[in-house]
N, C-alpha and C. Protein backbone atom coordinates (compact mmCIF):
# COMPACT_ATOMS: atom_id res chain seq x y z
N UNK A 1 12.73 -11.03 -1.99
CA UNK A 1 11.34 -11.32 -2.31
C UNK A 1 10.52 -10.04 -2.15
N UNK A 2 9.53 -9.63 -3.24
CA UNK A 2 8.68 -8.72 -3.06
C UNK A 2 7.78 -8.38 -1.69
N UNK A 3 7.75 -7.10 -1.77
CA UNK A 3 6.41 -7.38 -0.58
C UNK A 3 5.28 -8.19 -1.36
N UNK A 4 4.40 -8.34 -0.34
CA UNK A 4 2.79 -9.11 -0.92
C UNK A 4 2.16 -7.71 -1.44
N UNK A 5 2.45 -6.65 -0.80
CA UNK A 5 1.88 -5.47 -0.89
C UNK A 5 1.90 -5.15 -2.12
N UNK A 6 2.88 -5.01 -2.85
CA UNK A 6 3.61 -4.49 -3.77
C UNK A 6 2.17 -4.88 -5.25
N UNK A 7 1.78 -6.05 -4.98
CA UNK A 7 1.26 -6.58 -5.99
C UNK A 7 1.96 -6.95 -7.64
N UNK A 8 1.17 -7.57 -8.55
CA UNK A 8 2.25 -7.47 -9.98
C UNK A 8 1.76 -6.20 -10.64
N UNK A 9 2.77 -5.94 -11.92
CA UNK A 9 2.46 -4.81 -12.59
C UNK A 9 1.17 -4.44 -12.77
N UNK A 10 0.59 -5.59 -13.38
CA UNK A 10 -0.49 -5.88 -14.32
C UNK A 10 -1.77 -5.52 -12.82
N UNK A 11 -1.47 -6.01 -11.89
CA UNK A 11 -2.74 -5.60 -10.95
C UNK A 11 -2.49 -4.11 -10.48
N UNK A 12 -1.61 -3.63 -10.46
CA UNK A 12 -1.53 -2.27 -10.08
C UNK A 12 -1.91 -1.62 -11.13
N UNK A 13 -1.77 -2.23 -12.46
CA UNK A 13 -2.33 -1.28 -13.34
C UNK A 13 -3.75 -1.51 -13.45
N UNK A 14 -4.09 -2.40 -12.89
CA UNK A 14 -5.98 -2.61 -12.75
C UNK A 14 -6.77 -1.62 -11.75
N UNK A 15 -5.81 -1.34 -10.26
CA UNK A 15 -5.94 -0.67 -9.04
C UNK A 15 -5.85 0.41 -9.58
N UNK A 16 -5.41 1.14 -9.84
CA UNK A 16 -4.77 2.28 -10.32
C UNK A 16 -5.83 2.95 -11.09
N UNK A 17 -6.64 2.45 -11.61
CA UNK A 17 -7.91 3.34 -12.11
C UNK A 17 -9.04 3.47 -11.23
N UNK A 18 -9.24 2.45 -10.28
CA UNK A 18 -10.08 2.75 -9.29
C UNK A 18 -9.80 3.65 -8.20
N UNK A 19 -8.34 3.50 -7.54
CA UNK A 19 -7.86 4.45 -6.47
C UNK A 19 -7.83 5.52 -7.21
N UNK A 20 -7.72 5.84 -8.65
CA UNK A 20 -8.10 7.28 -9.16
C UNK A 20 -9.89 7.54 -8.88
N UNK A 21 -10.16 7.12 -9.17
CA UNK A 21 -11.86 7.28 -9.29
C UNK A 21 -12.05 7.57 -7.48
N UNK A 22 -11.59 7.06 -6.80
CA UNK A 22 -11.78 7.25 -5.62
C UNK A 22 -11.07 8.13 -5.08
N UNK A 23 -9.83 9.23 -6.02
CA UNK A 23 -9.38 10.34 -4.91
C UNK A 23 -10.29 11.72 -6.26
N UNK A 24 -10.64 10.88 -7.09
CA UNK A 24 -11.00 12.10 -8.32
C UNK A 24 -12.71 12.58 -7.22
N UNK A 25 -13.40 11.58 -6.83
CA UNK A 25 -14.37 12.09 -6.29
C UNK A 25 -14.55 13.20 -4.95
N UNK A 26 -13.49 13.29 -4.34
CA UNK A 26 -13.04 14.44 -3.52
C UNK A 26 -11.91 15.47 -4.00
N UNK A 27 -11.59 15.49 -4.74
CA UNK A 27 -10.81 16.33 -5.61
C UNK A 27 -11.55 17.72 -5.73
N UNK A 28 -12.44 17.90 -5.70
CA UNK A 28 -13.04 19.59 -5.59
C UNK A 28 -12.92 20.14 -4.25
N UNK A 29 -12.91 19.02 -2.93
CA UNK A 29 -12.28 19.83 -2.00
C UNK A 29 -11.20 20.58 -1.50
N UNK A 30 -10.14 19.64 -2.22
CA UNK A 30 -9.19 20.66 -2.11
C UNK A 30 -9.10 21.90 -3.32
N UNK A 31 -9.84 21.30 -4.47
CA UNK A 31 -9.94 22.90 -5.45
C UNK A 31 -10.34 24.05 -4.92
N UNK A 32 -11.36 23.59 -4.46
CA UNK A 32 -12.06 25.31 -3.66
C UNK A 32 -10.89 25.59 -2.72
N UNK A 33 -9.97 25.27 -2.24
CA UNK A 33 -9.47 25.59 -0.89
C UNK A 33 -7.68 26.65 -1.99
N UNK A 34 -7.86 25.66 -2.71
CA UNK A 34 -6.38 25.81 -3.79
C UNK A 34 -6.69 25.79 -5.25
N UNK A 35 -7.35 26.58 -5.98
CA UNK A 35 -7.98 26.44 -7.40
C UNK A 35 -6.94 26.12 -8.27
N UNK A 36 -5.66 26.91 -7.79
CA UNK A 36 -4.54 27.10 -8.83
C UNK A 36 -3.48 26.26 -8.93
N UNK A 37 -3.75 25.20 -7.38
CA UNK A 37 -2.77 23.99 -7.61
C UNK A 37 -3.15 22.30 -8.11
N UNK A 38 -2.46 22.81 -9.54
CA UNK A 38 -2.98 21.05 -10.20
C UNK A 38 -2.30 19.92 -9.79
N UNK A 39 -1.82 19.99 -8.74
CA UNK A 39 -0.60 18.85 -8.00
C UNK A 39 -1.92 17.79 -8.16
N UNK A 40 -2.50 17.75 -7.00
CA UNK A 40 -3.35 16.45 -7.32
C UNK A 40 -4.22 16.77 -8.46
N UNK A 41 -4.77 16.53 -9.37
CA UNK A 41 -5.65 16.61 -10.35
C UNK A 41 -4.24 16.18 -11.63
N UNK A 42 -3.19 16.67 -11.70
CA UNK A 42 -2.27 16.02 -12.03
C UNK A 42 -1.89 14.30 -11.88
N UNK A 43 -1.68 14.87 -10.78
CA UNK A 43 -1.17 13.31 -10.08
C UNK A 43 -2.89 12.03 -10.45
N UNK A 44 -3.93 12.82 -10.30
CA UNK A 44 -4.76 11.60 -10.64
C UNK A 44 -4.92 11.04 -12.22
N UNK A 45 -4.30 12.51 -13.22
CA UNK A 45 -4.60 11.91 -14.53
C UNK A 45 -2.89 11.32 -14.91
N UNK A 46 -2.00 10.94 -13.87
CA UNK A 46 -1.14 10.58 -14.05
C UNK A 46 -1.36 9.07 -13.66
N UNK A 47 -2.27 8.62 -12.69
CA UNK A 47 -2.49 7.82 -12.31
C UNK A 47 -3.31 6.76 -13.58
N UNK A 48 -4.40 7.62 -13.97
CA UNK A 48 -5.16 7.02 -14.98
C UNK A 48 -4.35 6.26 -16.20
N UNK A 49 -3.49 7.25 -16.43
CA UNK A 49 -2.17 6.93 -17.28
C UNK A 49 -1.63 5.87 -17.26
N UNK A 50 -1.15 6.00 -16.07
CA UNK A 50 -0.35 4.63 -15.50
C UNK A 50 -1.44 3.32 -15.56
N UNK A 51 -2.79 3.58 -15.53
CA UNK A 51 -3.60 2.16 -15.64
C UNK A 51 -3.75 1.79 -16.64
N UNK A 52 -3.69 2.85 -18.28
CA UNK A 52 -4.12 2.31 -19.35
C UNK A 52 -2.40 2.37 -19.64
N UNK A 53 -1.77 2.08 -19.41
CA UNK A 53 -0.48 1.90 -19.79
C UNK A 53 -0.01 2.77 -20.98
N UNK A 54 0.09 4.22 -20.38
CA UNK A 54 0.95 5.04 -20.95
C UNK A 54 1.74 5.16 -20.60
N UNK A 55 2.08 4.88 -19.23
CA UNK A 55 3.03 5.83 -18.09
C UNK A 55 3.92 4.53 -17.88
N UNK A 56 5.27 4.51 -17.94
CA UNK A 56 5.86 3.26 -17.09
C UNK A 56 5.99 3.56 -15.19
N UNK A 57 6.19 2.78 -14.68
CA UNK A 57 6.17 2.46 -13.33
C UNK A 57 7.34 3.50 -12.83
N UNK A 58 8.23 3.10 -13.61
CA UNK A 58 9.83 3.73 -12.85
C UNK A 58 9.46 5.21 -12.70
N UNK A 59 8.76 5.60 -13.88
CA UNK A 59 8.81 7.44 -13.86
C UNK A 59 7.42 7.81 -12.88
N UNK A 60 6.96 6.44 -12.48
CA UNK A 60 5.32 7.41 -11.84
C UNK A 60 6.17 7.56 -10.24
N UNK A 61 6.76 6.36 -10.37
CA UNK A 61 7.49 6.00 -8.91
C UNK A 61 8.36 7.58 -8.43
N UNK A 62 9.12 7.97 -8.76
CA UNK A 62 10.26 9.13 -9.07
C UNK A 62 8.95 10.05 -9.05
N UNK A 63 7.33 10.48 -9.48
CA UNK A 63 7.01 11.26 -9.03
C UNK A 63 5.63 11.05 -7.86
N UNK A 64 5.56 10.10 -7.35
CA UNK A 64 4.55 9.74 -6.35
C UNK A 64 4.49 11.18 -5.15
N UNK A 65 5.65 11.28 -4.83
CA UNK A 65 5.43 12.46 -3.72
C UNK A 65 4.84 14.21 -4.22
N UNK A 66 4.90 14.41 -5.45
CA UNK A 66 4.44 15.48 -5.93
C UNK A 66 3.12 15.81 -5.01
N UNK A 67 2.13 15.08 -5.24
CA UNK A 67 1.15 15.19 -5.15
C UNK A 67 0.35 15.29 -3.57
N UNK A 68 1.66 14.86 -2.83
CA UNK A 68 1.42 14.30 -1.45
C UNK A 68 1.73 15.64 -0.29
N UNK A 69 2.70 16.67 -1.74
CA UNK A 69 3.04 17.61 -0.98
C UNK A 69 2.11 18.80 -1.40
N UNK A 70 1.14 18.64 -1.97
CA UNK A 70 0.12 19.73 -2.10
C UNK A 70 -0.79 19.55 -1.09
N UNK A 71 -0.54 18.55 -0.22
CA UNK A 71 -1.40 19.20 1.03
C UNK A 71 -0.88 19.92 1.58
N UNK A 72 0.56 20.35 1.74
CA UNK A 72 0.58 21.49 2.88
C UNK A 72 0.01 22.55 2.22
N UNK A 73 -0.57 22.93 1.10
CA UNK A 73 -0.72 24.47 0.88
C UNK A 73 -2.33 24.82 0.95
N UNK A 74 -2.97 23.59 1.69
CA UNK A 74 -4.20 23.65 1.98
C UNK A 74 -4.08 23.84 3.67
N UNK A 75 -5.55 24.34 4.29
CA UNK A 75 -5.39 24.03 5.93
C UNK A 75 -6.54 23.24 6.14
N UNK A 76 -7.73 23.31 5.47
CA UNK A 76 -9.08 22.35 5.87
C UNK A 76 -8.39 20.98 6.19
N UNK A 77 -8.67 20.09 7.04
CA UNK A 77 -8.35 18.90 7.10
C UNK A 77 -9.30 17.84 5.81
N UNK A 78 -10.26 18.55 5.42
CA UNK A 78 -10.69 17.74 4.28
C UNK A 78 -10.01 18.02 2.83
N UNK A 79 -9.68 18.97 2.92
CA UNK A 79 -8.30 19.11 1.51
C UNK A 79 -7.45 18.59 1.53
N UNK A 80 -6.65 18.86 2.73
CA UNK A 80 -5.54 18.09 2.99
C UNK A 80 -5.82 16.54 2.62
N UNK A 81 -6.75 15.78 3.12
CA UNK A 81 -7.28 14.30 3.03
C UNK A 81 -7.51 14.02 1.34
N UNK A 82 -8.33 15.31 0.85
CA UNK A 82 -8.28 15.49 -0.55
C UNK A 82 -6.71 15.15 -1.36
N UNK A 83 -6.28 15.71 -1.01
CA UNK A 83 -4.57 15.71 -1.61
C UNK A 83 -3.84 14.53 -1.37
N UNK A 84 -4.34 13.91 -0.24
CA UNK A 84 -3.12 12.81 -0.13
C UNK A 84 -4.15 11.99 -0.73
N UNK A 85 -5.38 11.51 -0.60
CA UNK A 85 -6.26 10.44 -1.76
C UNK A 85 -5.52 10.38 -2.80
N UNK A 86 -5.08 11.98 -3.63
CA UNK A 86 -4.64 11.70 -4.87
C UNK A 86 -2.91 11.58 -5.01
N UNK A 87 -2.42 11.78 -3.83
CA UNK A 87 -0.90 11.43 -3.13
C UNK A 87 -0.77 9.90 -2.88
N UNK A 88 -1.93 8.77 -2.75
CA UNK A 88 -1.76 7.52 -2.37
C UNK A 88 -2.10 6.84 -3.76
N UNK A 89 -3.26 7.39 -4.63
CA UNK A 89 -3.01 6.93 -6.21
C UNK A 89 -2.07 6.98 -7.09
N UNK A 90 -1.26 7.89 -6.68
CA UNK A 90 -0.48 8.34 -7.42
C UNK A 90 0.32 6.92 -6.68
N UNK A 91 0.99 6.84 -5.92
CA UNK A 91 1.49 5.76 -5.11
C UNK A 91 1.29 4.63 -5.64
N UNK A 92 0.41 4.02 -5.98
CA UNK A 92 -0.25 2.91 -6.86
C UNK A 92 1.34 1.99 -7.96
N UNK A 93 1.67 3.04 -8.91
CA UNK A 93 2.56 2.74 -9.56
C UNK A 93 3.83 1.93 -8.69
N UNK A 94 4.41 2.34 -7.60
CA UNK A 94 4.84 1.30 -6.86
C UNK A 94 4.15 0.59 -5.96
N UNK A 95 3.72 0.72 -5.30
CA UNK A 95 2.74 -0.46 -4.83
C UNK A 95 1.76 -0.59 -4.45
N UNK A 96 0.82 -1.64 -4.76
CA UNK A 96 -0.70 -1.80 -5.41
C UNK A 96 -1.55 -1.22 -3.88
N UNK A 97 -1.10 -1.65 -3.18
CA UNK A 97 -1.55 -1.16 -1.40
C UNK A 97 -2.22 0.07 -1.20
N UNK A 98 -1.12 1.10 -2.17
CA UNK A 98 -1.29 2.78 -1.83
C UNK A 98 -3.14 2.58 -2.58
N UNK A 99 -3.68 1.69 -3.43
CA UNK A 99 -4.82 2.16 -3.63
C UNK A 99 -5.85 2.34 -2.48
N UNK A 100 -5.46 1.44 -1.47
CA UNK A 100 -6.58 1.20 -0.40
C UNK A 100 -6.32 2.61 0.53
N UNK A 101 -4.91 3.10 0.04
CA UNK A 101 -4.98 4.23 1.10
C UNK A 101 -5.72 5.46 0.11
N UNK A 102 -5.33 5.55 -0.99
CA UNK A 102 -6.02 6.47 -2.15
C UNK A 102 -8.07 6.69 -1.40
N UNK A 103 -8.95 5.38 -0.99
CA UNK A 103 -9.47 4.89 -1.00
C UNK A 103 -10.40 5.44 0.70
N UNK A 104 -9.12 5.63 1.20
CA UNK A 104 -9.18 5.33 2.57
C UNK A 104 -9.37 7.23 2.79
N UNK A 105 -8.35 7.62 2.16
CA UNK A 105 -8.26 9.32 2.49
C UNK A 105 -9.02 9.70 1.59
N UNK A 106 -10.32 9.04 0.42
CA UNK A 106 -11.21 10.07 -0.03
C UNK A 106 -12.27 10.01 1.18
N UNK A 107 -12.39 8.44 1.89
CA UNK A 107 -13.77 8.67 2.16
C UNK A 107 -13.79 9.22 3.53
N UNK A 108 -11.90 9.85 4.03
CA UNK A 108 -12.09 10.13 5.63
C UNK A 108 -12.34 11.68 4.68
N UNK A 109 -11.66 11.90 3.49
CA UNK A 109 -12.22 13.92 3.29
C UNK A 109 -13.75 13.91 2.98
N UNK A 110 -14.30 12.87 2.83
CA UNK A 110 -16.01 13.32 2.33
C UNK A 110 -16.73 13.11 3.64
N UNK A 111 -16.16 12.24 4.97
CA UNK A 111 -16.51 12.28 6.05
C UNK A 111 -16.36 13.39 6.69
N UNK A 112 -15.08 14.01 6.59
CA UNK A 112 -14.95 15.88 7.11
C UNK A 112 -15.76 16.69 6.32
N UNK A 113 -15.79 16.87 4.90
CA UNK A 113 -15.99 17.34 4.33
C UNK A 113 -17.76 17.63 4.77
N UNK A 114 -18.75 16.77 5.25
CA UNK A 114 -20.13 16.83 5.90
C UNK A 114 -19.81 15.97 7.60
N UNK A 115 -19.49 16.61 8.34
CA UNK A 115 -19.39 15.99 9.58
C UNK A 115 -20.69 15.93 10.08
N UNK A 116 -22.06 16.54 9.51
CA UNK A 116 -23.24 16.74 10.38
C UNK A 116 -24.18 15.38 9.56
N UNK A 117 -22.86 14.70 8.67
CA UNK A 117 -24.22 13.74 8.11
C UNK A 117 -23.07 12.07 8.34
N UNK A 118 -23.43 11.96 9.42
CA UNK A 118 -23.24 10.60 10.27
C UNK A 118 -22.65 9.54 9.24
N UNK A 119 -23.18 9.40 7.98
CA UNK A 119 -22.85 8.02 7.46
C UNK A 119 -21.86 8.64 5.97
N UNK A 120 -21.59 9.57 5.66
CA UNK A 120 -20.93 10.13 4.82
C UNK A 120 -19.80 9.53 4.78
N UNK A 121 -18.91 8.72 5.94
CA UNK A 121 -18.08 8.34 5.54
C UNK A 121 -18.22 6.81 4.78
N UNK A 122 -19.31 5.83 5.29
CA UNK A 122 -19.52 4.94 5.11
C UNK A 122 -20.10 4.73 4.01
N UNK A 123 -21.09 5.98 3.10
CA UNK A 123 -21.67 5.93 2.39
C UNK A 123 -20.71 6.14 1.18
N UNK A 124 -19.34 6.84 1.19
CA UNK A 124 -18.42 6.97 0.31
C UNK A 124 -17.52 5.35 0.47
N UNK A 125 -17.51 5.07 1.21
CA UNK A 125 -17.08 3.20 0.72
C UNK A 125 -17.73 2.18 0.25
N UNK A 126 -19.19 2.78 0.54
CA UNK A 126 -20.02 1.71 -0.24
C UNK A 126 -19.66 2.18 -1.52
N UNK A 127 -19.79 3.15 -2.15
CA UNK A 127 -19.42 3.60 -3.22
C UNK A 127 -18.26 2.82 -3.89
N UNK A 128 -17.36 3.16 -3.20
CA UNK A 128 -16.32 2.68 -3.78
C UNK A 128 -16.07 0.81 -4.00
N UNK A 129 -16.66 0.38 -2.92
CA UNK A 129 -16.60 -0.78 -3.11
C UNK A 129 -17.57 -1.50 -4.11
N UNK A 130 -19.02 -0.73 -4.58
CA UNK A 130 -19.50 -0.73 -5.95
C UNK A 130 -18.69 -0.36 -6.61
N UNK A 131 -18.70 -0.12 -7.14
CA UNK A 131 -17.43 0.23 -8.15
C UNK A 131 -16.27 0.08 -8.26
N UNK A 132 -15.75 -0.91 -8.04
CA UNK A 132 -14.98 -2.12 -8.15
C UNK A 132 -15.31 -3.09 -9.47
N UNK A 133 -14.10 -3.21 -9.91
CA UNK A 133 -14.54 -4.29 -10.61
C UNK A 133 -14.45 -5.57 -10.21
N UNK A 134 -14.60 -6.55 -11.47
CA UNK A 134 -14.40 -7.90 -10.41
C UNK A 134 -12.78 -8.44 -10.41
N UNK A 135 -11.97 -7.79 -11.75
CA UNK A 135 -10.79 -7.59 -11.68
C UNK A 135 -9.85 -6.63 -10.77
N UNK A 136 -10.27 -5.78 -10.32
CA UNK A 136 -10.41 -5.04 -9.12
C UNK A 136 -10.58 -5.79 -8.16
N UNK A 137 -11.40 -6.34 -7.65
CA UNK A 137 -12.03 -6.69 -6.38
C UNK A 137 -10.61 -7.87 -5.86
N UNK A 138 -10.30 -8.65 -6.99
CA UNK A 138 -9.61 -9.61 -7.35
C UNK A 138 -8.35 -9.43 -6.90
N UNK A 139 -7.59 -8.31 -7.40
CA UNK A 139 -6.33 -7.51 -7.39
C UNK A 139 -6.04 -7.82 -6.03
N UNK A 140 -7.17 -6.67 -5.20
CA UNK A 140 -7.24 -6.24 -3.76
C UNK A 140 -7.31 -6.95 -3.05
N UNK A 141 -7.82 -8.61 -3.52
CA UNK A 141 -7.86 -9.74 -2.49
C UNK A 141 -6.46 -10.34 -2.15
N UNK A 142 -5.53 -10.06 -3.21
CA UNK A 142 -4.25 -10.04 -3.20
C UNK A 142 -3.66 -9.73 -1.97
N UNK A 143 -4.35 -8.70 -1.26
CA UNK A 143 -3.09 -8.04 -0.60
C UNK A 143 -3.49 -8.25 0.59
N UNK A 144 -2.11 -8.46 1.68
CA UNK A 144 -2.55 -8.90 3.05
C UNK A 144 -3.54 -8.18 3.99
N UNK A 145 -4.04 -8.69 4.69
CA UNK A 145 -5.09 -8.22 5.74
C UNK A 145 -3.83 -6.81 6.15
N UNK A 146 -4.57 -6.05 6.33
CA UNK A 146 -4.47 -4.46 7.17
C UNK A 146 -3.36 -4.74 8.43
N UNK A 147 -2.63 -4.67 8.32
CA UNK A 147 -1.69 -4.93 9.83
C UNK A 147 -0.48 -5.86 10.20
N UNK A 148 -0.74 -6.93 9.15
CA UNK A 148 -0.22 -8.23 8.88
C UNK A 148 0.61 -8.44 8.22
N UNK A 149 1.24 -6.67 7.12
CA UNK A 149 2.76 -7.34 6.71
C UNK A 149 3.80 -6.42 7.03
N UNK A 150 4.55 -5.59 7.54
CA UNK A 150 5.02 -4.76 7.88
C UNK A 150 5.66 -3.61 6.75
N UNK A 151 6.05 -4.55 5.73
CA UNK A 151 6.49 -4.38 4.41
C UNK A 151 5.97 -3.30 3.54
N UNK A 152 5.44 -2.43 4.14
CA UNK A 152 4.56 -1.39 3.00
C UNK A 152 3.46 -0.94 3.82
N UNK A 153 2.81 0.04 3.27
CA UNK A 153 2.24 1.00 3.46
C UNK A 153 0.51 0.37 4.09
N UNK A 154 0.55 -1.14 4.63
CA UNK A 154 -0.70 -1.44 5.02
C UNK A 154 0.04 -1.82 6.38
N UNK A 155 1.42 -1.84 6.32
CA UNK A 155 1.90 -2.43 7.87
C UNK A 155 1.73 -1.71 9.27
N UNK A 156 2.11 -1.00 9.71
CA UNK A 156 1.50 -0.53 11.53
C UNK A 156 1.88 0.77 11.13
N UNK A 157 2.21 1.58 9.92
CA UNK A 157 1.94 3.16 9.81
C UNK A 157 0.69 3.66 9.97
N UNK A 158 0.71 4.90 9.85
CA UNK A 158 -0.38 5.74 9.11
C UNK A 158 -1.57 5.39 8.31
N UNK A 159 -1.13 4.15 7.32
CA UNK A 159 -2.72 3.66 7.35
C UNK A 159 -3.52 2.64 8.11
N UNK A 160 -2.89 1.70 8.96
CA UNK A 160 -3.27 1.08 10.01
C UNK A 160 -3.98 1.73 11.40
N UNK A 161 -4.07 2.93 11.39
CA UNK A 161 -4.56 3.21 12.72
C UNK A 161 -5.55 4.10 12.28
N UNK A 162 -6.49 4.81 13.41
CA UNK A 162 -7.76 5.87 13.35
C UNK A 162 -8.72 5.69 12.36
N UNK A 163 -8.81 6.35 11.78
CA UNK A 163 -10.16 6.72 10.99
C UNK A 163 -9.55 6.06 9.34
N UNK A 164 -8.34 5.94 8.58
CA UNK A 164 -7.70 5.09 8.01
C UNK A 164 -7.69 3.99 8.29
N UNK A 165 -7.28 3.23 9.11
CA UNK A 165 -7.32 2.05 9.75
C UNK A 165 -8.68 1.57 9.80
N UNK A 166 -9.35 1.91 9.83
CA UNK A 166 -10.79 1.57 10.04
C UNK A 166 -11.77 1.11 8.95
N UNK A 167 -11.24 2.48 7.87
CA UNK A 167 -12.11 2.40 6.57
C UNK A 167 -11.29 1.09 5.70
N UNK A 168 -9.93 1.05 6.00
CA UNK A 168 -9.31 -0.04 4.86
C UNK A 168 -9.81 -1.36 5.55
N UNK A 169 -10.14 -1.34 6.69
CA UNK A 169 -10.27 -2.79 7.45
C UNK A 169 -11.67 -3.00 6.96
N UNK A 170 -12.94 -1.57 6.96
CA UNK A 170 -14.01 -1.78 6.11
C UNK A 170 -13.92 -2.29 4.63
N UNK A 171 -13.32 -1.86 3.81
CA UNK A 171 -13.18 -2.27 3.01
C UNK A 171 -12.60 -3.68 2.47
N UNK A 172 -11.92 -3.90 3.11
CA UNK A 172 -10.75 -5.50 3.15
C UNK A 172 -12.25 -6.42 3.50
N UNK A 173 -12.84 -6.18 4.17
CA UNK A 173 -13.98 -7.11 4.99
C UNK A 173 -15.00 -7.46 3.87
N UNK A 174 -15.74 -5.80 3.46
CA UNK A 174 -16.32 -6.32 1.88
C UNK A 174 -16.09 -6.76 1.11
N UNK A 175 -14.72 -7.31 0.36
CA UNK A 175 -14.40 -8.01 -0.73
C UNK A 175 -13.74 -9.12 0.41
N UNK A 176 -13.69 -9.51 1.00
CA UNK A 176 -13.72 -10.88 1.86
C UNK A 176 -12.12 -10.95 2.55
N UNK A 177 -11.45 -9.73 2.45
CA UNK A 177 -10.31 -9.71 3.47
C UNK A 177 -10.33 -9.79 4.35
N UNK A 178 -10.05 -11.10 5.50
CA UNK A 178 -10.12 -10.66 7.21
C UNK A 178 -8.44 -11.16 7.79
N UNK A 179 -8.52 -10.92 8.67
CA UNK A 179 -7.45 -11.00 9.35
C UNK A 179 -7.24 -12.97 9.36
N UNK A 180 -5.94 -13.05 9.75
CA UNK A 180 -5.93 -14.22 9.87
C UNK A 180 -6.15 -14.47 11.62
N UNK A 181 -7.21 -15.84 11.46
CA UNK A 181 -7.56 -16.29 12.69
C UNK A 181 -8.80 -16.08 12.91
N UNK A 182 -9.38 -14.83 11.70
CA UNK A 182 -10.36 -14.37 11.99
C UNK A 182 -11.61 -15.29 11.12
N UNK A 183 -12.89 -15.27 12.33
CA UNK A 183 -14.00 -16.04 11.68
C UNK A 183 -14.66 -15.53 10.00
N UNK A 184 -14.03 -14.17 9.64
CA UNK A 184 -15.25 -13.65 8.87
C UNK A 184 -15.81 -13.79 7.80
């Protein structure tokens, strides 16, 4: 049986243009840092691809990590965050989840990216969660609460904890994801 994570084709190819839109908007941070590496800026118009159905799944899958490895050739921690945004869209093509992390690492690089302006991170999820569609919004309701399936990339890794963990649990909450048990 699939993960829940995983989502169907057809919703990952809905996700998949938004978790682009959401690593494309920090995407100049890591340019200034790396002008000459199109790893992510690649990987996001690969992503776009993959939503209007140019791209099949199998070949985005086989290159998801490209993009994930152009953060090491950055050192800002907001490039780096830059790079994997467009390292977790790219992700999308196998499973629909990686958008919330796409999602999650633009708005922790636009939070580094101005650390002296308090709501920068919050103000880049409102964003994003405008801009959503309602087929979007829909997709994402799909997928289990933050913590709750072990199965993929929302289970007790890397995006479950800190400043990740936080923003996807923000986000899950605005389109009406809560935990189970939970009042919200």
């Amino acid at each position: 049986m699939p993960s829940p994570q995983a989502l169907s084709e057809a919703d990952r190819r809905l996700v998949a243009a938004w978790a682009a839109d959401c690593a494309e908007r920090v995407l100049a941070l890591f340019k200034a840092e790396a002008p000459t590496d199109d790893r992510p800026r690649d990987a996001i118009a690969r992503t776009r691809a993959f939503a209007r159905g140019e791209l099949d799944a199998a070949g985005e899958i086989r290159r998801r990590f490209v993009a994930g490895r152009a953060a090491q050739s950055v050192s800002s921690p907001a490039a780096v965050a830059a790079a994997r945004a467009a390292a977790q869209a790219s992700g999308v093509a196998h499973m629909g989840a990686h958008a919330l992390g796409a999602a999650a690492y633009a708005a922790k690089a636009a939070g580094l990216a101005r650390p002296d302006q308090l709501t920068a991170v919050a103000d880049e999820v409102a964003w994003q969660v405008e801009h959503m569609s309602a087929a979007v919004r829909t997709a994402l309701r799909r997928l289990p609460p933050l913590g709750e399936d072990s199965a993929g990339p929302l289970g007790s890794g890397l995006l479950a904890s800190g400043v990740l963990g936080e923003i996807i649990r923000e986000i899950q909450a605005a389109i009406g994801v809560h935990p189970r048990g939970s009042a919200g």
